[in-house]
C-alpha atoms as a PDB file:
ATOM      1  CA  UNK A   1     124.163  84.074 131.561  1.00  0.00           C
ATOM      2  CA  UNK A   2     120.754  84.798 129.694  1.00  0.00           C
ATOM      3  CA  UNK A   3     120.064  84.486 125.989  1.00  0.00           C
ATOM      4  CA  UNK A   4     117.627  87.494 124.723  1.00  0.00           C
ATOM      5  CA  UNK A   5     116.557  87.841 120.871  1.00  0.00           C
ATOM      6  CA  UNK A   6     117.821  90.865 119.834  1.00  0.00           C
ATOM      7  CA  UNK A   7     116.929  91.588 116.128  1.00  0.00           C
ATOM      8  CA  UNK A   8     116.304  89.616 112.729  1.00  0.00           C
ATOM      9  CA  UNK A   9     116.511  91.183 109.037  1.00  0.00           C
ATOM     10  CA  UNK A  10     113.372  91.433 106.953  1.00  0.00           C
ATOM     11  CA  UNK A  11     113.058  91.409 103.854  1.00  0.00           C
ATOM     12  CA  UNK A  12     110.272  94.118 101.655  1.00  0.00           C
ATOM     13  CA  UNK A  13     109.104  94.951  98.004  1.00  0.00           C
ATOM     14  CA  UNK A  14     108.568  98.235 100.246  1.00  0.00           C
ATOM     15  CA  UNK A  15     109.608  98.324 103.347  1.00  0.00           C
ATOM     16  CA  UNK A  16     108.262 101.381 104.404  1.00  0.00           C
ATOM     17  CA  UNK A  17     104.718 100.040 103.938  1.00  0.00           C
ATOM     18  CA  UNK A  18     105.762  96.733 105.238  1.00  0.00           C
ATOM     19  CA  UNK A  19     107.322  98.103 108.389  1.00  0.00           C
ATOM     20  CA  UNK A  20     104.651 100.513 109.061  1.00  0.00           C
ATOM     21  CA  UNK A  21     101.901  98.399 108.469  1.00  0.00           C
ATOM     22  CA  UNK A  22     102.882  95.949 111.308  1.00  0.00           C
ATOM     23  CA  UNK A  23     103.204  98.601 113.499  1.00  0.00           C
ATOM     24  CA  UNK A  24     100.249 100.152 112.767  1.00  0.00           C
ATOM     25  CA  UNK A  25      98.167  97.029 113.300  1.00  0.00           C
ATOM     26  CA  UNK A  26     100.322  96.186 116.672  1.00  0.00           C
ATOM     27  CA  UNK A  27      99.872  99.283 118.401  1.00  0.00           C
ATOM     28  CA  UNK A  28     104.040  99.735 117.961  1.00  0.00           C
ATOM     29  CA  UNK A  29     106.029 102.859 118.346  1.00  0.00           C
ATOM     30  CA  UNK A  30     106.479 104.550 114.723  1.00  0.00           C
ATOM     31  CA  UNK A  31     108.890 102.974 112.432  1.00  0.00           C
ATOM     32  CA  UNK A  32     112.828 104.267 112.851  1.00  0.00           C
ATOM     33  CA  UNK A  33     115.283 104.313 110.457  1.00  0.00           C
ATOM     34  CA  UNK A  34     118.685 102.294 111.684  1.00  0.00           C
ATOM     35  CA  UNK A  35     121.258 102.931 108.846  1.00  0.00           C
ATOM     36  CA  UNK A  36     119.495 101.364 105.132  1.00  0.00           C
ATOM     37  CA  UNK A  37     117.068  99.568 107.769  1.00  0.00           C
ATOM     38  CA  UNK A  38     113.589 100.926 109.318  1.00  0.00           C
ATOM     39  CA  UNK A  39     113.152  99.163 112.385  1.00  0.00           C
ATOM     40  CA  UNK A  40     110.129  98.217 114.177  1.00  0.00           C
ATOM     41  CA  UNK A  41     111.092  97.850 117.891  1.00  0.00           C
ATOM     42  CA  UNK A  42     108.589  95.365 119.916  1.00  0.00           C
ATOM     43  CA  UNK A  43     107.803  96.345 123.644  1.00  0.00           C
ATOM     44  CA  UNK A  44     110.599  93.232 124.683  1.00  0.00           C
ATOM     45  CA  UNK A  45     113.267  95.764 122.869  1.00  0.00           C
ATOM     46  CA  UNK A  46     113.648  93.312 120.118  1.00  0.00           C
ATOM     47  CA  UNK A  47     113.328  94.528 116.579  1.00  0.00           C
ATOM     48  CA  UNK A  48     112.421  93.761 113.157  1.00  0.00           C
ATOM     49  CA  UNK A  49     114.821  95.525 110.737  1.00  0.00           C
ATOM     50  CA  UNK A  50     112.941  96.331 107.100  1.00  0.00           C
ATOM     51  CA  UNK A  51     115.365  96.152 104.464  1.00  0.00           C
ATOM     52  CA  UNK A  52     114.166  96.518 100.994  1.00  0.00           C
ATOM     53  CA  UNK A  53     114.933  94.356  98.225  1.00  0.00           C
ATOM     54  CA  UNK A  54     113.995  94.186  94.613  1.00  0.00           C
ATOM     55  CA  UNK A  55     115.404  90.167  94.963  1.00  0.00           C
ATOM     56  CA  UNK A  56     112.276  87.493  95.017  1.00  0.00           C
ATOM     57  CA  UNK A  57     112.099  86.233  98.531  1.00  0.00           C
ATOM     58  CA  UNK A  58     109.720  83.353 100.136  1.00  0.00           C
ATOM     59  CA  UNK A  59     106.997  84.613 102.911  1.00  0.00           C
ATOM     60  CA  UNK A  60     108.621  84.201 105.904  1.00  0.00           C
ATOM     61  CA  UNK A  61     106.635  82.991 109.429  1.00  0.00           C
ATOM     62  CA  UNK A  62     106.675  85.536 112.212  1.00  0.00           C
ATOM     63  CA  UNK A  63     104.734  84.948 115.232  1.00  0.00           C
ATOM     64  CA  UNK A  64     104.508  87.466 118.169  1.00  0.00           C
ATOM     65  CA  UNK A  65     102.672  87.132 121.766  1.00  0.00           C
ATOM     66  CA  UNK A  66     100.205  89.465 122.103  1.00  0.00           C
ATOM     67  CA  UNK A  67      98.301  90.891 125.202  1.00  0.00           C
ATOM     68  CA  UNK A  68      94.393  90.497 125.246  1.00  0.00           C
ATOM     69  CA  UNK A  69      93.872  94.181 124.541  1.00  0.00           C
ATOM     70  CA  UNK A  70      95.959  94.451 121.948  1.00  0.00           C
ATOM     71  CA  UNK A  71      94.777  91.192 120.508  1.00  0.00           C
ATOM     72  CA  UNK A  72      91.507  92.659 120.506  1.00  0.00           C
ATOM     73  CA  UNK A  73      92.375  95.716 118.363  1.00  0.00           C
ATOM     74  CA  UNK A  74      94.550  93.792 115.964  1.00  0.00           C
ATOM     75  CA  UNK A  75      91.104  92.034 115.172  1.00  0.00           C
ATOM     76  CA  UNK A  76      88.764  95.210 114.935  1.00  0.00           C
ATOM     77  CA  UNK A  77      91.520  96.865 112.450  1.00  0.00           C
ATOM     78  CA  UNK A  78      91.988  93.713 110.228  1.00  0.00           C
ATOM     79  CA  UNK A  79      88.611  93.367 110.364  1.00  0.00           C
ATOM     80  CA  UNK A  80      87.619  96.778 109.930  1.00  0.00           C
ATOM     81  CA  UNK A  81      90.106  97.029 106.778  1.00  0.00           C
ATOM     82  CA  UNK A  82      89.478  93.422 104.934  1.00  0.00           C
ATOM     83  CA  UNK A  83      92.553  92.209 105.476  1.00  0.00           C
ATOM     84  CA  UNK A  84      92.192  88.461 104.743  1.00  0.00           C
ATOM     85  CA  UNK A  85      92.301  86.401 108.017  1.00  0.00           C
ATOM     86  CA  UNK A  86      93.010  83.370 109.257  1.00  0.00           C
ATOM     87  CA  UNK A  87      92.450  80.831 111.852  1.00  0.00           C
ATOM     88  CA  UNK A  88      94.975  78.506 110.895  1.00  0.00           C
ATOM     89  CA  UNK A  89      98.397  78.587 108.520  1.00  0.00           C
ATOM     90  CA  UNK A  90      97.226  77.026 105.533  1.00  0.00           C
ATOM     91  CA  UNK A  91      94.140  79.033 105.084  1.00  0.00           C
ATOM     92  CA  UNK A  92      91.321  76.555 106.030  1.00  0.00           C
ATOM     93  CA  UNK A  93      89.383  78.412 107.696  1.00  0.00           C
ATOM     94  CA  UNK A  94      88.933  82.320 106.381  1.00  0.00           C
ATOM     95  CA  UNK A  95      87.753  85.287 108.638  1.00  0.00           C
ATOM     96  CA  UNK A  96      88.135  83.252 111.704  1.00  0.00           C
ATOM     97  CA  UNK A  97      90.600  82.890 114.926  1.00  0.00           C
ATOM     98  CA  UNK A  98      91.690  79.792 116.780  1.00  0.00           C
ATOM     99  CA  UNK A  99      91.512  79.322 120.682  1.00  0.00           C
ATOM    100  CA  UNK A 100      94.336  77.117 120.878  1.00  0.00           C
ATOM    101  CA  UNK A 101      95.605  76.816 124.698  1.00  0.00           C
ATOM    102  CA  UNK A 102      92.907  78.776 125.853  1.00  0.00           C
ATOM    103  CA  UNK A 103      94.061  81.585 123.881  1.00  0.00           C
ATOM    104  CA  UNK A 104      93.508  82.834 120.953  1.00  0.00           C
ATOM    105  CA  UNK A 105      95.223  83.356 117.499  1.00  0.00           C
ATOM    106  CA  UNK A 106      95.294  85.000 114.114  1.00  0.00           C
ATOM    107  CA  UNK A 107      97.202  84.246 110.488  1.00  0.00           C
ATOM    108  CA  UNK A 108      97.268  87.333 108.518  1.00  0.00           C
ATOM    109  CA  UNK A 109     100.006  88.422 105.481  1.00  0.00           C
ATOM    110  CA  UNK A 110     101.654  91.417 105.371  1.00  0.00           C
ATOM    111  CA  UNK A 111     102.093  93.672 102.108  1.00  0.00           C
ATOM    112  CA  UNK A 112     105.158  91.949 101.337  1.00  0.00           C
ATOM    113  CA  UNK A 113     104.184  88.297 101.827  1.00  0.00           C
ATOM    114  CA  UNK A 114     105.233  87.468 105.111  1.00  0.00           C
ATOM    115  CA  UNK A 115     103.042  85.238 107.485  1.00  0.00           C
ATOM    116  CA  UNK A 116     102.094  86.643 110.759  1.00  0.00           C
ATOM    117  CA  UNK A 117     100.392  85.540 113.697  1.00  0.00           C
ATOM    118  CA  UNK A 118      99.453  86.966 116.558  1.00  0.00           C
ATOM    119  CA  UNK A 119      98.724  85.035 119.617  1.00  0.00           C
ATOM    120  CA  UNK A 120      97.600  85.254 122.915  1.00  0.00           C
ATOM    121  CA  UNK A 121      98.775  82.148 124.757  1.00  0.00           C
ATOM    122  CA  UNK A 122     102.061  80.090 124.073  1.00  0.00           C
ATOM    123  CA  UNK A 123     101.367  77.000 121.780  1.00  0.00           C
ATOM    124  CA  UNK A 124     101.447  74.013 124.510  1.00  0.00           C
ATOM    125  CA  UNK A 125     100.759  76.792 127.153  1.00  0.00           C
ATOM    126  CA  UNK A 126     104.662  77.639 127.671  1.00  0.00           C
ATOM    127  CA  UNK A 127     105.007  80.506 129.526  1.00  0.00           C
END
């Protein structure tokens, strides 16, 4: 038997900005509505699922494994549109990536609050 993630539920002040935003920045297919979601689908099949809320909601952590290519223009976009940057989670060290594991890796927040990160290797080099 295998075990696959499937799907998870996030939350947006807009989630038509929020959804499309990650996408954009990913290289993703477009957005797609599923019922009162918008989903983003990832290239595994896995989705987020944008649900918008007026409720207050804490920044969630979401952390996706990233090819080298598109690593490279995540980087050139946020960089290109001043979207604040980081190399670590708690903001230490602005405008800059980590090469942790011989990869490397990016903190950035999305237009609803959410923490993202996009990495290249596994933390502790899992593959």
């Amino acid at each position: 038997m295998t075990v696959r993630f499937n799907h998870t539920i996030v939350a947006a002040k807009d989630k038509v900005r929020s959804a499309h935003f990650l996408a954009e920045l990913l290289g993703l297919p477009e957005p797609q509505p599923l019922g009162h979601f918008l989903a983003v689908k990832l290239s595994d099949g896995a989705t987020l699922d944008y649900i918008q809320t007026p409720d207050d909601f804490p920044g969630q952590h979401y952390a996706f494994l990233v090819s080298e290519d598109v690593f490279d223009a995540l980087i050139a976009k946020i960089r290109a549109r001043g979207i604040q940057h980081w190399a670590d989670p708690r903001g230490h060290h602005p405008g800059e990536i980590n090469t942790h594991d011989g990869g490397r890796g990016v903190y950035f927040q999305d237009p609803s609050g959410h923490y993202m990160e996009a990495i290249t290797v596994p933390y502790g080099g899992w593959r």
